[in-house]
C-alpha atoms as a PDB file:
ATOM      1  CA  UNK A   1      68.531  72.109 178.896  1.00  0.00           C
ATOM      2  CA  UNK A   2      72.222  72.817 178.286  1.00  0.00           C
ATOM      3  CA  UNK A   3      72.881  76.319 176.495  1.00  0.00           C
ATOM      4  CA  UNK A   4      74.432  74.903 173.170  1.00  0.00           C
ATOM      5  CA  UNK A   5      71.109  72.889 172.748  1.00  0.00           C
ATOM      6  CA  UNK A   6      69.280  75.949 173.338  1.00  0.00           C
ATOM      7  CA  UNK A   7      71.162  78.193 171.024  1.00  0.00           C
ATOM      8  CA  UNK A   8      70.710  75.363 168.365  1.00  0.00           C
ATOM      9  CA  UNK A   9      67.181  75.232 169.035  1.00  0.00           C
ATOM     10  CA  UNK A  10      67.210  79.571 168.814  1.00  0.00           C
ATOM     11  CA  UNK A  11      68.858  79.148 165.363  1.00  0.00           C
ATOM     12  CA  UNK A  12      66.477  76.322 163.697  1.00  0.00           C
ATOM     13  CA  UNK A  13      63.896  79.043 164.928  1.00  0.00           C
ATOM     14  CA  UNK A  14      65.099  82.117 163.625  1.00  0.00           C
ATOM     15  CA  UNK A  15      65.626  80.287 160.435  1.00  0.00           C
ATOM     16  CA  UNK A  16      62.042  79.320 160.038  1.00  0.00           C
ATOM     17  CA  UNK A  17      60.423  82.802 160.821  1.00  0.00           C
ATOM     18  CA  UNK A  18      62.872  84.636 159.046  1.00  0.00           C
ATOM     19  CA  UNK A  19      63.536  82.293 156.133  1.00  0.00           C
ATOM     20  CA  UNK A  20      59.956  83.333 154.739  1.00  0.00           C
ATOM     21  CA  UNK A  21      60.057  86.972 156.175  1.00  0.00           C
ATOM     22  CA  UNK A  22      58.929  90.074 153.505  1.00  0.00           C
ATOM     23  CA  UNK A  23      61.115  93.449 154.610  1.00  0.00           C
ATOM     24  CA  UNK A  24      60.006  95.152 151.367  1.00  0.00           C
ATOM     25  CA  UNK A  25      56.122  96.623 151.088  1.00  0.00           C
ATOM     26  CA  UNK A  26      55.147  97.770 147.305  1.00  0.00           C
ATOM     27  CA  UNK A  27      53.953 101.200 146.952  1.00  0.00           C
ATOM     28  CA  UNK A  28      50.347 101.200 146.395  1.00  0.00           C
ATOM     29  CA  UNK A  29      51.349 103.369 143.157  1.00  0.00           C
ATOM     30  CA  UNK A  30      53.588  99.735 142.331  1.00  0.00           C
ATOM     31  CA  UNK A  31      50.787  97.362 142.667  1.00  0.00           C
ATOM     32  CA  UNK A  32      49.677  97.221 139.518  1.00  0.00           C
ATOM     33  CA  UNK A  33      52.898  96.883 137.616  1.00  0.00           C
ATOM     34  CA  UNK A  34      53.239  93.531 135.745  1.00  0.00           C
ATOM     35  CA  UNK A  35      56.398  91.361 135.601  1.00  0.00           C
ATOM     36  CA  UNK A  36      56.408  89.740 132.311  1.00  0.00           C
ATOM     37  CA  UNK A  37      59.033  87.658 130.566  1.00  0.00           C
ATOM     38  CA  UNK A  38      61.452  89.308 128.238  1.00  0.00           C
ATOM     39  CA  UNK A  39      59.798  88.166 124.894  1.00  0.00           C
ATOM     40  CA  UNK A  40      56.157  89.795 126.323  1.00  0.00           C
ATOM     41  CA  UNK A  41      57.727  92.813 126.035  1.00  0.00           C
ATOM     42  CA  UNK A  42      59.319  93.474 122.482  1.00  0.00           C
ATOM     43  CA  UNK A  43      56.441  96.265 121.533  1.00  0.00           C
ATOM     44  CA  UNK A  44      56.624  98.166 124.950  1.00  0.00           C
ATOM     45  CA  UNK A  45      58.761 101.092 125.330  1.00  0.00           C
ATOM     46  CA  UNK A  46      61.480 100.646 127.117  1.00  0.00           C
ATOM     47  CA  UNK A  47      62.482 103.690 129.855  1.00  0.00           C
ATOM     48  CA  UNK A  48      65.490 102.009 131.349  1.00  0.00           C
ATOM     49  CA  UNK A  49      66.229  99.777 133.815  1.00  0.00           C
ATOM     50  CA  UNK A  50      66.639  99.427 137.890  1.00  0.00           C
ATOM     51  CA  UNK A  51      69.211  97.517 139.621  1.00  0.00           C
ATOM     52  CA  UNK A  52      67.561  96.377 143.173  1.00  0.00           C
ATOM     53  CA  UNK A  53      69.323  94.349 145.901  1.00  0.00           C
ATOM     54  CA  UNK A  54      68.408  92.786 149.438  1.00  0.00           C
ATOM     55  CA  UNK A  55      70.066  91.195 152.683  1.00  0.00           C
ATOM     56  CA  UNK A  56      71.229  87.989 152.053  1.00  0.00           C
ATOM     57  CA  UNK A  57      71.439  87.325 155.627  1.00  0.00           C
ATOM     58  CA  UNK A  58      69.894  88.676 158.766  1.00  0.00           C
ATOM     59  CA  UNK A  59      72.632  88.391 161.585  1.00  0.00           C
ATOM     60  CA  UNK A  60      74.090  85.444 160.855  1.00  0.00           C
ATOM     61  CA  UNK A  61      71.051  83.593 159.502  1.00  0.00           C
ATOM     62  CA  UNK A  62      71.001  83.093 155.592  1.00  0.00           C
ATOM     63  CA  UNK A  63      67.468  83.722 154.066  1.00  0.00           C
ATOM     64  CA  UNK A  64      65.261  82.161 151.768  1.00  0.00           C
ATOM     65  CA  UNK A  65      65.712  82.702 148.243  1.00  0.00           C
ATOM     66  CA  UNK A  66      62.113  82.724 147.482  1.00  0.00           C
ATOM     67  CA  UNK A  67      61.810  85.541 150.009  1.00  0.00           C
ATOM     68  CA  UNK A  68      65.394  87.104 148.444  1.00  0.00           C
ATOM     69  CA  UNK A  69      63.405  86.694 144.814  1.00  0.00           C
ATOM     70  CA  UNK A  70      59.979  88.321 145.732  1.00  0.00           C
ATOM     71  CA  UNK A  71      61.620  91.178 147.701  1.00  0.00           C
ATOM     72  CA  UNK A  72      63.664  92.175 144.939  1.00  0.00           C
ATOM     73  CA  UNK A  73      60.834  91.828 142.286  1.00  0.00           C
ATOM     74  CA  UNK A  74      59.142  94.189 144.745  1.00  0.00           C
ATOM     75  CA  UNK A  75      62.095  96.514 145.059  1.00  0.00           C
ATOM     76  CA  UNK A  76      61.854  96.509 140.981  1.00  0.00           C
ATOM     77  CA  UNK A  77      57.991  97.097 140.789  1.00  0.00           C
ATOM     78  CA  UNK A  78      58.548 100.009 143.444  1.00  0.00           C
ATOM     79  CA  UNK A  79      61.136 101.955 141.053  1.00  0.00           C
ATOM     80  CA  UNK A  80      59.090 100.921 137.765  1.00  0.00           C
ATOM     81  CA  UNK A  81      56.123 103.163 139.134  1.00  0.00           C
ATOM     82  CA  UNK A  82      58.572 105.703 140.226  1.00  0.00           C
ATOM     83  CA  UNK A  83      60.166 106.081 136.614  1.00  0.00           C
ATOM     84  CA  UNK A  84      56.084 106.086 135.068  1.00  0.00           C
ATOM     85  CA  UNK A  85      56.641 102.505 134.035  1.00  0.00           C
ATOM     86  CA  UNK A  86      53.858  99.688 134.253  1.00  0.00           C
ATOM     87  CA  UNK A  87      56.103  96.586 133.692  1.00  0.00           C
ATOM     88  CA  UNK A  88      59.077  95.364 134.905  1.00  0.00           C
ATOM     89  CA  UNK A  89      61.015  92.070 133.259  1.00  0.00           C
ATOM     90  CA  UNK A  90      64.330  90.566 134.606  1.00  0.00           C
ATOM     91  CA  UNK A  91      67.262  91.105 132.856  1.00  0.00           C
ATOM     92  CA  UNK A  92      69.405  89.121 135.379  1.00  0.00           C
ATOM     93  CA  UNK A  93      69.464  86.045 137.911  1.00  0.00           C
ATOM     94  CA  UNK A  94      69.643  86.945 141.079  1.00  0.00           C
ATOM     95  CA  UNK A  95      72.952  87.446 142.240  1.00  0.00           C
ATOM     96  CA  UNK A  96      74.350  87.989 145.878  1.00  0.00           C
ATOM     97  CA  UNK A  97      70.462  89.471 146.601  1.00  0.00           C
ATOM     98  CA  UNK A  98      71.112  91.585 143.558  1.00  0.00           C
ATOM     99  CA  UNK A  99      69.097  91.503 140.059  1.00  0.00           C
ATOM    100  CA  UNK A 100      68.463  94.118 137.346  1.00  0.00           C
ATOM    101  CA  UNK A 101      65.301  95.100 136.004  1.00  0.00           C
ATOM    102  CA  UNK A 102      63.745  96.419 132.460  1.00  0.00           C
ATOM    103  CA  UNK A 103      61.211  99.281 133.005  1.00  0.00           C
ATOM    104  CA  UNK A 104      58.693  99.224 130.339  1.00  0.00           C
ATOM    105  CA  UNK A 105      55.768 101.559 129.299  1.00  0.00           C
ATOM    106  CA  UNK A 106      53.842  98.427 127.573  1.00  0.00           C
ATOM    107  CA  UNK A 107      49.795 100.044 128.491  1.00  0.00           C
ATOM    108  CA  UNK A 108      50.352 103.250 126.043  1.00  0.00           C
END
């Protein structure tokens, strides 16, 4: 097999384990904070907001965006527990593998 077919066939590889890959793990503190649209949470309290963002690429291999979306909803639920918060809404699209978060106190 000549070496640009094999560095092809690398690539297409890469692309299909990585496209999918999770690099972010929620804090077992995170796990039960909701994401809820914006108009869920009009009687919450809001405590602020978190601005999250991800790789975009690993090397020079572009990933998913459903893996970009999830690990920065993650990223979000993560600082939502930190800041006592128990829901999270998005305030932006995702952007460059960055997005901004509402932190809401909606339970109390």
């Amino acid at each position: 097999m000549r070496a640009s077919n094999r560095n092809v066939i690398l690539a297409a590889a890469m692309t299909a384990v990585l496209g999918g890959c999770s690099f972010v793990t929620i804090d077992p503190c995170a796990e039960d904070v909701l994401v809820l649209a914006a108009e869920r949470t009009k009687d919450c309290e809001r405590l602020g907001q978190t601005r999250v963002s991800v790789a975009t690429k690993i090397g020079f291999i572009k990933r998913g965006k459903p893996a970009i979306s999830e690990n920065l909803e993650t990223l979000a639920r993560n600082s939502a527990a930190e800041m006592g918060g128990d829901t999270i809404t998005a305030e932006t699209q995702v952007s460059n593998g960055k997005q901004t978060f509402g932190i809401f106190d909606c339970v109390n």
